[in-house]
N, C-alpha and C. Protein backbone atom coordinates (compact mmCIF):
# COMPACT_ATOMS: atom_id res chain seq x y z
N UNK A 1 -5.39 -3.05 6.53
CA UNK A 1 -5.78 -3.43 5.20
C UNK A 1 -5.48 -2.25 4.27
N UNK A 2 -4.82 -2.69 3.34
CA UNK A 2 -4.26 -1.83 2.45
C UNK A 2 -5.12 -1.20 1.43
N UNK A 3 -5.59 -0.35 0.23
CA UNK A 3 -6.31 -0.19 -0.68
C UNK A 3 -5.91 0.64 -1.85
N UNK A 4 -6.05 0.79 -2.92
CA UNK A 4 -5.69 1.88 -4.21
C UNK A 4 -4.31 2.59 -3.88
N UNK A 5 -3.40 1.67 -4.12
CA UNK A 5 -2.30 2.30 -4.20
C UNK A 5 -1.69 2.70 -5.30
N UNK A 6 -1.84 3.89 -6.32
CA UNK A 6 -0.84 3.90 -7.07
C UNK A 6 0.19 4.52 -7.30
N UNK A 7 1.14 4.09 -8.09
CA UNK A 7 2.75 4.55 -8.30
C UNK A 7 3.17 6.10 -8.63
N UNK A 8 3.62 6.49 -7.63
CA UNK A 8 4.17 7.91 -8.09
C UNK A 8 4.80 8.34 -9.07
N UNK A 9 5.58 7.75 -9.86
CA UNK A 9 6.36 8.10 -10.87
C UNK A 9 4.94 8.26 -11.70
N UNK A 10 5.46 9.21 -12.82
CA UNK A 10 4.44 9.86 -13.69
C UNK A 10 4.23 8.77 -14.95
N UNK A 11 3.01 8.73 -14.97
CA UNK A 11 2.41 7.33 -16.42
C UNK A 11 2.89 6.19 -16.50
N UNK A 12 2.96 5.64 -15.15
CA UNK A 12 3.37 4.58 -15.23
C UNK A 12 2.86 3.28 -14.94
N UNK A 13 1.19 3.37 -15.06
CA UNK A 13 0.36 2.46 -14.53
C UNK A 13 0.55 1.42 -14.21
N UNK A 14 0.96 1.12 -12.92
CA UNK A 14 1.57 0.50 -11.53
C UNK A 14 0.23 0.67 -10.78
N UNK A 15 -0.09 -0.08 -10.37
CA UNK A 15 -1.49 0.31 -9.05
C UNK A 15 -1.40 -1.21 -8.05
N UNK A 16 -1.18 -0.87 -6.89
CA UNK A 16 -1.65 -1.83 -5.61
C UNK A 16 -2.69 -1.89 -5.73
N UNK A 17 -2.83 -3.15 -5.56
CA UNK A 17 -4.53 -3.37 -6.00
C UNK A 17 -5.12 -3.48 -4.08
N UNK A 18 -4.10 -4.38 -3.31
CA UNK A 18 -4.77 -5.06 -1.68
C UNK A 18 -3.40 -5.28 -1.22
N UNK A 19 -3.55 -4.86 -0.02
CA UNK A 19 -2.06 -5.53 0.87
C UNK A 19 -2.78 -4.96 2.47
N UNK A 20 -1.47 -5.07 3.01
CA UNK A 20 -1.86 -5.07 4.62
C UNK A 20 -0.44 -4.71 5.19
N UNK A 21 -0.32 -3.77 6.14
CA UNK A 21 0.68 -3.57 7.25
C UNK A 21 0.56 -3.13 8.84
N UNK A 22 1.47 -3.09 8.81
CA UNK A 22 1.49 -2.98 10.73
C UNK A 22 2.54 -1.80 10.98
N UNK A 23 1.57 -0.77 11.86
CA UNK A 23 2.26 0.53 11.88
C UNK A 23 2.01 0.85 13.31
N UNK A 24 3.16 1.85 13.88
CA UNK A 24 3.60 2.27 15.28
C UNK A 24 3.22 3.83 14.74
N UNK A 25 2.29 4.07 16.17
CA UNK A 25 2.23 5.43 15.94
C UNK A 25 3.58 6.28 16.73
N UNK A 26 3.72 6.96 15.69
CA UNK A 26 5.10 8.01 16.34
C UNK A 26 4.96 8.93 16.92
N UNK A 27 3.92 9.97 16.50
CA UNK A 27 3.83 10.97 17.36
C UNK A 27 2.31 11.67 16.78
N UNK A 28 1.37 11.95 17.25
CA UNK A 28 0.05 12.75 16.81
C UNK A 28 -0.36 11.58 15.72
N UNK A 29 -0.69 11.88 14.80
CA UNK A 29 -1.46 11.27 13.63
C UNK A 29 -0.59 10.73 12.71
N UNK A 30 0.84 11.06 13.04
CA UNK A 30 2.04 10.19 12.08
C UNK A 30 2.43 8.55 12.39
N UNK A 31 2.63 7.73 11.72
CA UNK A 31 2.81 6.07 12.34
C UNK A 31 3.81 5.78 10.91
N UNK A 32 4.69 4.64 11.73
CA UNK A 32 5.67 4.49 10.72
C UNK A 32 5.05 2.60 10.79
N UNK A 33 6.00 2.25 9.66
CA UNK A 33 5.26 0.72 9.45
C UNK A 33 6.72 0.01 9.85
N UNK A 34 5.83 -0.61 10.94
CA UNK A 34 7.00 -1.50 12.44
C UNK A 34 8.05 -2.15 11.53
N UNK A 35 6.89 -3.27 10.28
CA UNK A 35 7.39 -4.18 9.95
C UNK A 35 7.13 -4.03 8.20
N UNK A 36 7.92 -4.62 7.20
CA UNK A 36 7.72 -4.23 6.12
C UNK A 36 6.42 -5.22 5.17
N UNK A 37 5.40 -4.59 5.23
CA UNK A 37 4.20 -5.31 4.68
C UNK A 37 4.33 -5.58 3.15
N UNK A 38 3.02 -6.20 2.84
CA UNK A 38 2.69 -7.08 1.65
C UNK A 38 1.81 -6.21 0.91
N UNK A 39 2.31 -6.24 -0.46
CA UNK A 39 0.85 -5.31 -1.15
C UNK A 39 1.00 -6.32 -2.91
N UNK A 40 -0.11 -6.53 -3.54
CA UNK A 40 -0.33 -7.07 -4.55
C UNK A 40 -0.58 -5.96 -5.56
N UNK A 41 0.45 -6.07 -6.56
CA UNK A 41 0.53 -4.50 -7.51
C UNK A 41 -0.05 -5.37 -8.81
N UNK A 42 -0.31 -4.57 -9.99
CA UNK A 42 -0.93 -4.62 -11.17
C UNK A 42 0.10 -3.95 -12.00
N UNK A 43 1.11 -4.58 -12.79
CA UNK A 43 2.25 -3.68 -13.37
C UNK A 43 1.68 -3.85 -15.33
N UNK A 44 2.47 -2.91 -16.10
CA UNK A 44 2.53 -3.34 -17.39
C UNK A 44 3.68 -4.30 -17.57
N UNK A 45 3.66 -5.22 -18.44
CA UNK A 45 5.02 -6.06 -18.82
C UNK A 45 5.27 -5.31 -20.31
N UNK A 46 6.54 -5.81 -21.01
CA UNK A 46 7.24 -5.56 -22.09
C UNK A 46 7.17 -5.67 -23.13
N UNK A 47 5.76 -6.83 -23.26
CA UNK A 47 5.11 -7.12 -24.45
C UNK A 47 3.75 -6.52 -24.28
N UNK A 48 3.50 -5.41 -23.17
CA UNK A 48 2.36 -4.46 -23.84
C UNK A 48 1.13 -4.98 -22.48
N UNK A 49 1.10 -6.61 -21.98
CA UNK A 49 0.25 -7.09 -21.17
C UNK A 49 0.27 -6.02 -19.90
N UNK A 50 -0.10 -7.15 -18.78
CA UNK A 50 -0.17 -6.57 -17.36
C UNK A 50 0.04 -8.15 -16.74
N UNK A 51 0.99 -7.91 -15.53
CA UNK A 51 1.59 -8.77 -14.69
C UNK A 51 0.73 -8.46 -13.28
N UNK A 52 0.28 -9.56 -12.63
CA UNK A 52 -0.01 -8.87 -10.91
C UNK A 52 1.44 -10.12 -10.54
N UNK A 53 2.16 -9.06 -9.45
CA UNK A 53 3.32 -9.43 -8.81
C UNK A 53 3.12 -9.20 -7.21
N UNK A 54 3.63 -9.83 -6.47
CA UNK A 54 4.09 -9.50 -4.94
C UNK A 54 4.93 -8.82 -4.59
N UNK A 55 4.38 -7.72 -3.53
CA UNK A 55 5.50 -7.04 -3.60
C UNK A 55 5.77 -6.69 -1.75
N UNK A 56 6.98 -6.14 -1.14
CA UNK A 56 7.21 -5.66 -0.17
C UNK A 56 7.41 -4.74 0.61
N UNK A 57 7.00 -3.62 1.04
CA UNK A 57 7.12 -2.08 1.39
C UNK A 57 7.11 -1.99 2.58
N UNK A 58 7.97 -0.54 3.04
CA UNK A 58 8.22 0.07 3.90
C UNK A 58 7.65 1.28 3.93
N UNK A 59 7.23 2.09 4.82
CA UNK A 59 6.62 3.64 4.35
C UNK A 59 6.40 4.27 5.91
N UNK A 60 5.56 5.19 5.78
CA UNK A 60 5.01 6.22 7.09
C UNK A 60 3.48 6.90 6.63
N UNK A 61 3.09 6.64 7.68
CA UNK A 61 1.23 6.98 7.14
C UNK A 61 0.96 8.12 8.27
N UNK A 62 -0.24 8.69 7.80
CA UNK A 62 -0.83 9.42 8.46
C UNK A 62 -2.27 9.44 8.65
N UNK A 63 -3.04 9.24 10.12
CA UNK A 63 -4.25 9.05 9.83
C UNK A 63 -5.26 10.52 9.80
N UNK A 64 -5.95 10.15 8.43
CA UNK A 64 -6.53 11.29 8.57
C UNK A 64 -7.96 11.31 9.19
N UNK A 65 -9.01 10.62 9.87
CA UNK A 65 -9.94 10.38 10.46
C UNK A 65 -10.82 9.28 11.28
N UNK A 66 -11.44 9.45 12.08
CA UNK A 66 -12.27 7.57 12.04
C UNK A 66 -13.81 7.85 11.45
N UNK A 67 -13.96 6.82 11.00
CA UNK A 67 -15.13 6.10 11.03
C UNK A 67 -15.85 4.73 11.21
N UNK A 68 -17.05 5.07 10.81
CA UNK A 68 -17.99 3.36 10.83
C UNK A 68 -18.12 2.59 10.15
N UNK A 69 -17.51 1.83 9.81
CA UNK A 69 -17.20 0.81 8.77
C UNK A 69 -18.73 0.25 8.58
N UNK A 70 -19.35 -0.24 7.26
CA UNK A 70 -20.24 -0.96 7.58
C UNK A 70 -20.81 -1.76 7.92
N UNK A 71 -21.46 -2.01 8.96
CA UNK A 71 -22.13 -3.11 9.48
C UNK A 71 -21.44 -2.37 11.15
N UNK A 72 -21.19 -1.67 11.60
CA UNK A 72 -21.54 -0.81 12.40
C UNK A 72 -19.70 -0.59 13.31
N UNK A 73 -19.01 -1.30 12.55
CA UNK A 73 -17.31 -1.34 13.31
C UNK A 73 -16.32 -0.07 12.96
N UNK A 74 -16.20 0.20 13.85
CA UNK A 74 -15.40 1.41 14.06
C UNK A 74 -13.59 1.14 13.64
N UNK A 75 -13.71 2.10 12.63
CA UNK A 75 -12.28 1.97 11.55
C UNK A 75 -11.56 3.55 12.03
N UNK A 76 -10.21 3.08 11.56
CA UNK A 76 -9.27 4.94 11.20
C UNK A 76 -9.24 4.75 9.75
N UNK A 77 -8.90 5.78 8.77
CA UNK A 77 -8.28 5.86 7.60
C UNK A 77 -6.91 6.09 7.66
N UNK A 78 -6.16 6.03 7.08
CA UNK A 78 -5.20 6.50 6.87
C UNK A 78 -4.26 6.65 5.54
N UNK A 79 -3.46 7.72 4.78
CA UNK A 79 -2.88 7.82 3.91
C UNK A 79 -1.46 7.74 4.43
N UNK A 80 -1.14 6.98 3.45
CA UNK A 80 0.34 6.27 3.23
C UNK A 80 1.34 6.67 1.97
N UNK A 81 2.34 6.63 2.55
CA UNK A 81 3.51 6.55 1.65
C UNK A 81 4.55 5.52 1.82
N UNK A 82 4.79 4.91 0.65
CA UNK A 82 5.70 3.70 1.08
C UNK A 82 6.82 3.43 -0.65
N UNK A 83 8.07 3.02 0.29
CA UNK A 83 8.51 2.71 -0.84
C UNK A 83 8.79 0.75 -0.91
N UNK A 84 8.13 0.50 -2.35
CA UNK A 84 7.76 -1.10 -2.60
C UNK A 84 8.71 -1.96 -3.30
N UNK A 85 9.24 -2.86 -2.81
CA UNK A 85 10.17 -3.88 -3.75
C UNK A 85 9.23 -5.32 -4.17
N UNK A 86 9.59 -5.37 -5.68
CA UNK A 86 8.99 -6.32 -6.06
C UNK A 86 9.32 -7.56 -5.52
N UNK A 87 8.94 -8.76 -5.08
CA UNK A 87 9.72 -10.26 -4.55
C UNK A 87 9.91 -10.77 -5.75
N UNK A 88 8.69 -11.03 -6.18
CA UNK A 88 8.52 -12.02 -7.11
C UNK A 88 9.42 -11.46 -8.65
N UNK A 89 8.65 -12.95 -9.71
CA UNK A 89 10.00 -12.58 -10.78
C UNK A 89 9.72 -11.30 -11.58
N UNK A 90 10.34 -10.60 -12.23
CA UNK A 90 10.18 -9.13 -12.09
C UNK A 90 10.77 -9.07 -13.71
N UNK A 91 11.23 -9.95 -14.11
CA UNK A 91 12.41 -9.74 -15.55
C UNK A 91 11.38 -9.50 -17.09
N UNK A 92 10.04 -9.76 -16.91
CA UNK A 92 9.23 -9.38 -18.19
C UNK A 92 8.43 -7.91 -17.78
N UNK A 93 8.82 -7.10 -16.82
CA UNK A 93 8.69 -6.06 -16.42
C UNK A 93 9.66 -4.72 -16.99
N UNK A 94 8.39 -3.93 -17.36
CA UNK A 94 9.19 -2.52 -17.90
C UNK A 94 9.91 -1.56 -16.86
N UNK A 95 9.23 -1.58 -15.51
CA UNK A 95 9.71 -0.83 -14.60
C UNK A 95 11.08 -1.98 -13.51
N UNK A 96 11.91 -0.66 -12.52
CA UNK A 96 12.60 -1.54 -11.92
C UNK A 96 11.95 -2.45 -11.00
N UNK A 97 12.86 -3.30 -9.83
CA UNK A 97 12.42 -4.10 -8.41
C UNK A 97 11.83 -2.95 -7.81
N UNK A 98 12.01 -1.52 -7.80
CA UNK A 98 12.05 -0.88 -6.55
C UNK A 98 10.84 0.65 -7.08
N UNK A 99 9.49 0.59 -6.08
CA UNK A 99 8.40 1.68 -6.66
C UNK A 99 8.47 2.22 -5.76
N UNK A 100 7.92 3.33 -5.69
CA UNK A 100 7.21 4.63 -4.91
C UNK A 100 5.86 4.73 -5.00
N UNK A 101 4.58 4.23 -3.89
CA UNK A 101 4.05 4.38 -3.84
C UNK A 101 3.12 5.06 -3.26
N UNK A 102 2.15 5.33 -3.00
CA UNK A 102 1.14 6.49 -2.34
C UNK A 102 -0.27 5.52 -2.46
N UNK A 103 -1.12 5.29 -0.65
CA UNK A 103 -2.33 4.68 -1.22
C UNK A 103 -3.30 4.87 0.53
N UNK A 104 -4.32 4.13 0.64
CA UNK A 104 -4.93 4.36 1.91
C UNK A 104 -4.79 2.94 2.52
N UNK A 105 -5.15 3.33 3.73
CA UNK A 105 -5.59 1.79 4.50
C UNK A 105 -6.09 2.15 5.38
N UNK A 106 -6.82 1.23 5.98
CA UNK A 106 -7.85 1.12 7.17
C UNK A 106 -7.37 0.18 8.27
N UNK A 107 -7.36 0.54 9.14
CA UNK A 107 -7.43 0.39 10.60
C UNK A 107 -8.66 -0.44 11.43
N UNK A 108 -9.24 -1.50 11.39
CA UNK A 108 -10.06 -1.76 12.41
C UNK A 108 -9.98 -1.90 13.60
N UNK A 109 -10.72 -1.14 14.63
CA UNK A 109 -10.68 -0.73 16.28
C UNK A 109 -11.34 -1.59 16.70
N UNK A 110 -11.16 -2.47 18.42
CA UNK A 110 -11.99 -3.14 19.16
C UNK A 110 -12.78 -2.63 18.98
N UNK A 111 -14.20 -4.00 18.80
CA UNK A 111 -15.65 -3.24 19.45
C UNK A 111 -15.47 -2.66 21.07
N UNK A 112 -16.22 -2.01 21.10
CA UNK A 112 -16.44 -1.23 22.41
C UNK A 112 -16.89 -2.07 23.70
């Protein structure tokens, strides 16, 4: 489960709001994402509004800890980097198809 992703480029209020991916750990605490996941962004459009669009990313995360999720389920965190292509229609948009993003996600572990 994906969370607060926003866009690296400077002032460009872009933010992943929720998405989700599936990542292979590579080596220690590094994991690359198997398959290219889903994240729901919050963009500005051209007449000044805000668009939420679908979008598609690829990236490499790193987990930085576990914890206890509440209600007592055992999670990892992890920080991500991914780069995102918009699917959907994209043409009343100020920015290109293609973002740079930075955001967290969580991991839920079998119960024990």
């Amino acid at each position: 489960m994906d969370l607060l992703w926003p866009a690296l480029q400077y002032q460009n209020s872009i933010y992943g709001v929720i998405g989700m991916h599936v990542a292979t750990k590579v080596a220690g605490r590094w994991q690359v994402f198997t398959a290219p996941g889903a994240l729901l962004l919050n963009l500005p459009t051209r007449n000044g509004a805000r668009a939420w669009k679908v979008a598609t990313n690829y990236g490499i995360g790193y987990r930085l800890f576990d914890f206890t999720f509440p209600g007592g389920r055992p999670a990892e965190l992890h920080v991500n980097m991914a780069k995102t292509w918009i699917v959907s229609d994209s043409s009343d948009l100020i920015t290109g198809r293609s973002i740079d993003v930075v955001g967290f996600s969580v991991t839920f572990k079998k119960q024990p």
